[in-house]
N, C-alpha and C. Protein backbone atom coordinates (compact mmCIF):
# COMPACT_ATOMS: atom_id res chain seq x y z
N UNK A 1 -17.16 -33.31 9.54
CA UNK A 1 -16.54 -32.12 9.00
C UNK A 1 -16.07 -32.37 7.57
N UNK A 2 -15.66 -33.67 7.41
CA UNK A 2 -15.10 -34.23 6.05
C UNK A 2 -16.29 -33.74 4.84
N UNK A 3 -17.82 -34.41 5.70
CA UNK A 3 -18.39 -34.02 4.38
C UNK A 3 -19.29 -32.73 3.60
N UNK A 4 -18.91 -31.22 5.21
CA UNK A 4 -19.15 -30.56 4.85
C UNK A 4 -18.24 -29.72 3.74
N UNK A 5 -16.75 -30.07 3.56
CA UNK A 5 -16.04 -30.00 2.59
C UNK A 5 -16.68 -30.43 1.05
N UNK A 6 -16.26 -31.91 1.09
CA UNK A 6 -17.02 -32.92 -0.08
C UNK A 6 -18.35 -31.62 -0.43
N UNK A 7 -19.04 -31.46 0.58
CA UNK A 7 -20.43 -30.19 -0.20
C UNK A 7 -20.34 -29.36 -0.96
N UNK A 8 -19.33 -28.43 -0.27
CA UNK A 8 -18.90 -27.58 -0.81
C UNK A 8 -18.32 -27.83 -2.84
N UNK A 9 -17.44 -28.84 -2.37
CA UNK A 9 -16.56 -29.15 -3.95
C UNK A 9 -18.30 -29.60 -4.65
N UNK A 10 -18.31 -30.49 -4.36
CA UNK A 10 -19.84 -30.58 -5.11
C UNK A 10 -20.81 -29.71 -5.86
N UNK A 11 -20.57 -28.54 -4.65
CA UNK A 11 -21.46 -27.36 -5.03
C UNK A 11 -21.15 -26.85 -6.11
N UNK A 12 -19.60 -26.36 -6.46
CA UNK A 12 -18.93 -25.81 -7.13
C UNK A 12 -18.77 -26.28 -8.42
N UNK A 13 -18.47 -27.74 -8.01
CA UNK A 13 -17.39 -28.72 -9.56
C UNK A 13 -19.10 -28.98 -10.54
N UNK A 14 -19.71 -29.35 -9.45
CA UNK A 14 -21.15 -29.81 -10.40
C UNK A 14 -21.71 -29.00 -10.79
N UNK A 15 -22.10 -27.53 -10.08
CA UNK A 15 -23.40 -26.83 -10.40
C UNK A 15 -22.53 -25.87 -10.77
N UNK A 16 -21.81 -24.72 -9.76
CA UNK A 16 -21.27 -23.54 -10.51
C UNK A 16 -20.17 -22.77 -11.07
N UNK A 17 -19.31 -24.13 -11.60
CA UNK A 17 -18.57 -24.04 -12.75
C UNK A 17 -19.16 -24.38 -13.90
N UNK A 18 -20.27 -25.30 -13.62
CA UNK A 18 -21.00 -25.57 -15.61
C UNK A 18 -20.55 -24.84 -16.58
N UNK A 19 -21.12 -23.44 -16.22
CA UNK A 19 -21.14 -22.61 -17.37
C UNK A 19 -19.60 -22.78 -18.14
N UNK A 20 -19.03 -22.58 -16.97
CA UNK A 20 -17.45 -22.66 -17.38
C UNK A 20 -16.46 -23.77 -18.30
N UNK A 21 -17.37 -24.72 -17.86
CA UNK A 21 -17.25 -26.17 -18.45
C UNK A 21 -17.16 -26.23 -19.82
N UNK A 22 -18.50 -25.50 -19.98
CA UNK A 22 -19.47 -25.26 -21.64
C UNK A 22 -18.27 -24.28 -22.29
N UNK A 23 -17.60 -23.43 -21.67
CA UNK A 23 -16.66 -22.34 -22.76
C UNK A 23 -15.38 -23.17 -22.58
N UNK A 24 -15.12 -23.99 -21.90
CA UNK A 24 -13.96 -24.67 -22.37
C UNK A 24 -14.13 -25.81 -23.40
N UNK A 25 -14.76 -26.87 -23.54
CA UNK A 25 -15.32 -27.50 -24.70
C UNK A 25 -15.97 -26.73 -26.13
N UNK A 26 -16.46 -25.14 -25.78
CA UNK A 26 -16.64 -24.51 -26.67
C UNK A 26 -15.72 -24.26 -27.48
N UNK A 27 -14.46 -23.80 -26.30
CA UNK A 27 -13.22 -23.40 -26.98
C UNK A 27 -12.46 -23.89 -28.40
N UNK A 28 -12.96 -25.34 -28.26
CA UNK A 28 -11.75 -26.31 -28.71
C UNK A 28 -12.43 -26.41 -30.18
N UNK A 29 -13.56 -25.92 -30.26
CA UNK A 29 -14.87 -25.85 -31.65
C UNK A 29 -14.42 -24.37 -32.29
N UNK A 30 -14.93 -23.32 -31.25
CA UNK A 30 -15.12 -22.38 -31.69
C UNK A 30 -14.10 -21.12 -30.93
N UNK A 31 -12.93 -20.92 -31.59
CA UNK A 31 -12.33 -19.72 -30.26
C UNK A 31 -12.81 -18.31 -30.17
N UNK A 32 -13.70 -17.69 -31.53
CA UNK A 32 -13.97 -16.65 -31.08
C UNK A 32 -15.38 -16.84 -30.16
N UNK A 33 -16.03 -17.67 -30.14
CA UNK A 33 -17.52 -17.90 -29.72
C UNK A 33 -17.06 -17.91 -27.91
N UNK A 34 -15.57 -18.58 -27.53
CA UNK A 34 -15.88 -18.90 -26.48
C UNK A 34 -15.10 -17.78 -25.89
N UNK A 35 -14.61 -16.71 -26.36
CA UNK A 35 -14.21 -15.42 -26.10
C UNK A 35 -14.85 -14.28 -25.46
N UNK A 36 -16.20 -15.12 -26.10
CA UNK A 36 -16.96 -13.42 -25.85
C UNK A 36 -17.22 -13.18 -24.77
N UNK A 37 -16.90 -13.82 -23.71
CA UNK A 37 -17.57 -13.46 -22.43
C UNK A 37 -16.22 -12.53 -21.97
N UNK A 38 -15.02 -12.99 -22.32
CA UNK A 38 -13.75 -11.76 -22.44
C UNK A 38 -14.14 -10.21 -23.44
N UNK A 39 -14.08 -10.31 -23.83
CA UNK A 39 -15.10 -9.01 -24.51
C UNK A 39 -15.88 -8.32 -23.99
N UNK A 40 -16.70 -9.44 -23.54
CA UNK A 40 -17.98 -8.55 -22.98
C UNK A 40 -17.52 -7.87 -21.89
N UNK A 41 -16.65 -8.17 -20.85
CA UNK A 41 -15.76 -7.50 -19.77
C UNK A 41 -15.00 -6.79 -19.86
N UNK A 42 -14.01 -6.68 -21.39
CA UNK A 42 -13.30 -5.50 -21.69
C UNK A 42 -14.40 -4.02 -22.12
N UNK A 43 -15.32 -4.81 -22.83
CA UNK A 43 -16.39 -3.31 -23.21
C UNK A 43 -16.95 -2.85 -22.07
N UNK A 44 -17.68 -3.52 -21.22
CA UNK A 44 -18.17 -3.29 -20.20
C UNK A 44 -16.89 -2.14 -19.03
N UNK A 45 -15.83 -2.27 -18.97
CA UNK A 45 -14.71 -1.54 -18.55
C UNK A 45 -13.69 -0.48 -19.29
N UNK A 46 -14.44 -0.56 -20.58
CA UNK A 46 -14.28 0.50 -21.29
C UNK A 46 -15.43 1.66 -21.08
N UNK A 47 -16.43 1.42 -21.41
CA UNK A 47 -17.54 2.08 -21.11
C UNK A 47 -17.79 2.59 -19.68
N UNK A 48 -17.28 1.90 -18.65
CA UNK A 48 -16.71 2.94 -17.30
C UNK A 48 -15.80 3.68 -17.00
N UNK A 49 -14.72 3.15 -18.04
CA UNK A 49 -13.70 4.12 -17.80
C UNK A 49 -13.62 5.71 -18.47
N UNK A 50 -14.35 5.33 -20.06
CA UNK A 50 -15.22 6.62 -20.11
C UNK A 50 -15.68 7.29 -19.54
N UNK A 51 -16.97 6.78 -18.85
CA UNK A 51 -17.73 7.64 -18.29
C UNK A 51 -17.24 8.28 -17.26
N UNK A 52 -15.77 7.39 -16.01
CA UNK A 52 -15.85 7.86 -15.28
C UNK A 52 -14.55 9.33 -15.78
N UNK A 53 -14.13 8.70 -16.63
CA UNK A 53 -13.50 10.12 -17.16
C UNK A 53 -14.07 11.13 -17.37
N UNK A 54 -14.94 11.16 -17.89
CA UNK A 54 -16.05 12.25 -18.37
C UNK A 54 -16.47 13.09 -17.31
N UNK A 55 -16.51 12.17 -16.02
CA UNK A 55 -17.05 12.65 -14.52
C UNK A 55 -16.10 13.80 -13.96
N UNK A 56 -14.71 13.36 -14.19
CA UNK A 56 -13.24 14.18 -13.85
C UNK A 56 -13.60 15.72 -14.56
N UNK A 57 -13.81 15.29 -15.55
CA UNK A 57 -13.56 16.47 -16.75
C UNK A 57 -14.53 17.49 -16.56
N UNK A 58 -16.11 16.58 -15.96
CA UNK A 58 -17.02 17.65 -15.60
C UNK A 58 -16.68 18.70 -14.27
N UNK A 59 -16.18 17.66 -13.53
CA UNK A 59 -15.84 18.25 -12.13
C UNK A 59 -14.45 19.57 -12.57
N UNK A 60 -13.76 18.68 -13.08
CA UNK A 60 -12.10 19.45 -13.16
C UNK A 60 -12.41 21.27 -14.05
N UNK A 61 -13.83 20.99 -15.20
CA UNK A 61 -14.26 22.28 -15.47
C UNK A 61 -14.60 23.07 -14.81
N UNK A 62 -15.81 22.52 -14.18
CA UNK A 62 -16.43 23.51 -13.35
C UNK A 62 -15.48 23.94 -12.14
N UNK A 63 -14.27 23.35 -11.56
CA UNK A 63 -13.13 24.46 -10.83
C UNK A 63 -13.78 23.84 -9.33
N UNK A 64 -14.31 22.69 -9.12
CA UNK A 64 -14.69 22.45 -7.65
C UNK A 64 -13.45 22.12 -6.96
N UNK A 65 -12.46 21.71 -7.48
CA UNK A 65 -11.95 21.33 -6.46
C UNK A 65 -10.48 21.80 -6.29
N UNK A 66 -10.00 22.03 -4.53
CA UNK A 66 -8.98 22.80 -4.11
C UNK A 66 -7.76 22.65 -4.70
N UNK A 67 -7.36 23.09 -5.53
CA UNK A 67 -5.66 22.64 -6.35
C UNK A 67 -4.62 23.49 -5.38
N UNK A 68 -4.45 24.14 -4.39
CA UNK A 68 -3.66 24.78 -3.85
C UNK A 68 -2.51 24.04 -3.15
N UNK A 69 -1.26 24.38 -3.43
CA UNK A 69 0.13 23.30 -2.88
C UNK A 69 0.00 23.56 -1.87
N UNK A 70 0.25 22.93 -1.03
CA UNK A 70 0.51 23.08 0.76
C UNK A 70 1.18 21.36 0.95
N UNK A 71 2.28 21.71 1.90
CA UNK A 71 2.44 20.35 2.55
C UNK A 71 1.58 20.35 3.80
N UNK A 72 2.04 19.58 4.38
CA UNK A 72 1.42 19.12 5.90
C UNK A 72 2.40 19.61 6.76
N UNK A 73 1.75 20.00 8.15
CA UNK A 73 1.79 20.95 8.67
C UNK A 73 3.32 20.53 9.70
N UNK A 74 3.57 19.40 9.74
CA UNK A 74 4.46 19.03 10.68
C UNK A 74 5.98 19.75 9.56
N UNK A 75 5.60 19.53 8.34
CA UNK A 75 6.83 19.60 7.63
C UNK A 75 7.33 21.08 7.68
């Protein structure tokens, strides 16, 4: 059982953190270079939050949906 653990860390520390490895040694050279992958995730979540705004605005025009106050029925 011990060394299906040990596999696991192996899996991880050796193969799929690398990349991660590379932007921390990048860091210490270059800080905007090793940024960009932060960037690329803020634009990328900008550009949805747009759109999905845009989605509201289409819907909220065209009047689809029920705006009428009502509580629930027990109240």
């Amino acid at each position: 059982m011990k060394d299906f653990f040990y596999a696991i860390q192996d899996l991880f520390v050796n193969f799929l953190f690398t990349p991660l490895d590379g932007l921390r040694e990048l860091e210490l050279t270059n800080w905007f270079a090793a940024s960009i992958v932060s960037w690329i995730f803020v634009v990328i979540c900008l550009v949805a939050i747009v759109y999905w705004m845009m989605q509201l605005k289409k819907y909220n025009d065209n009047n689809e949906e029920d705006k009428t106050v009502s509580s629930h029925s027990f109240l």
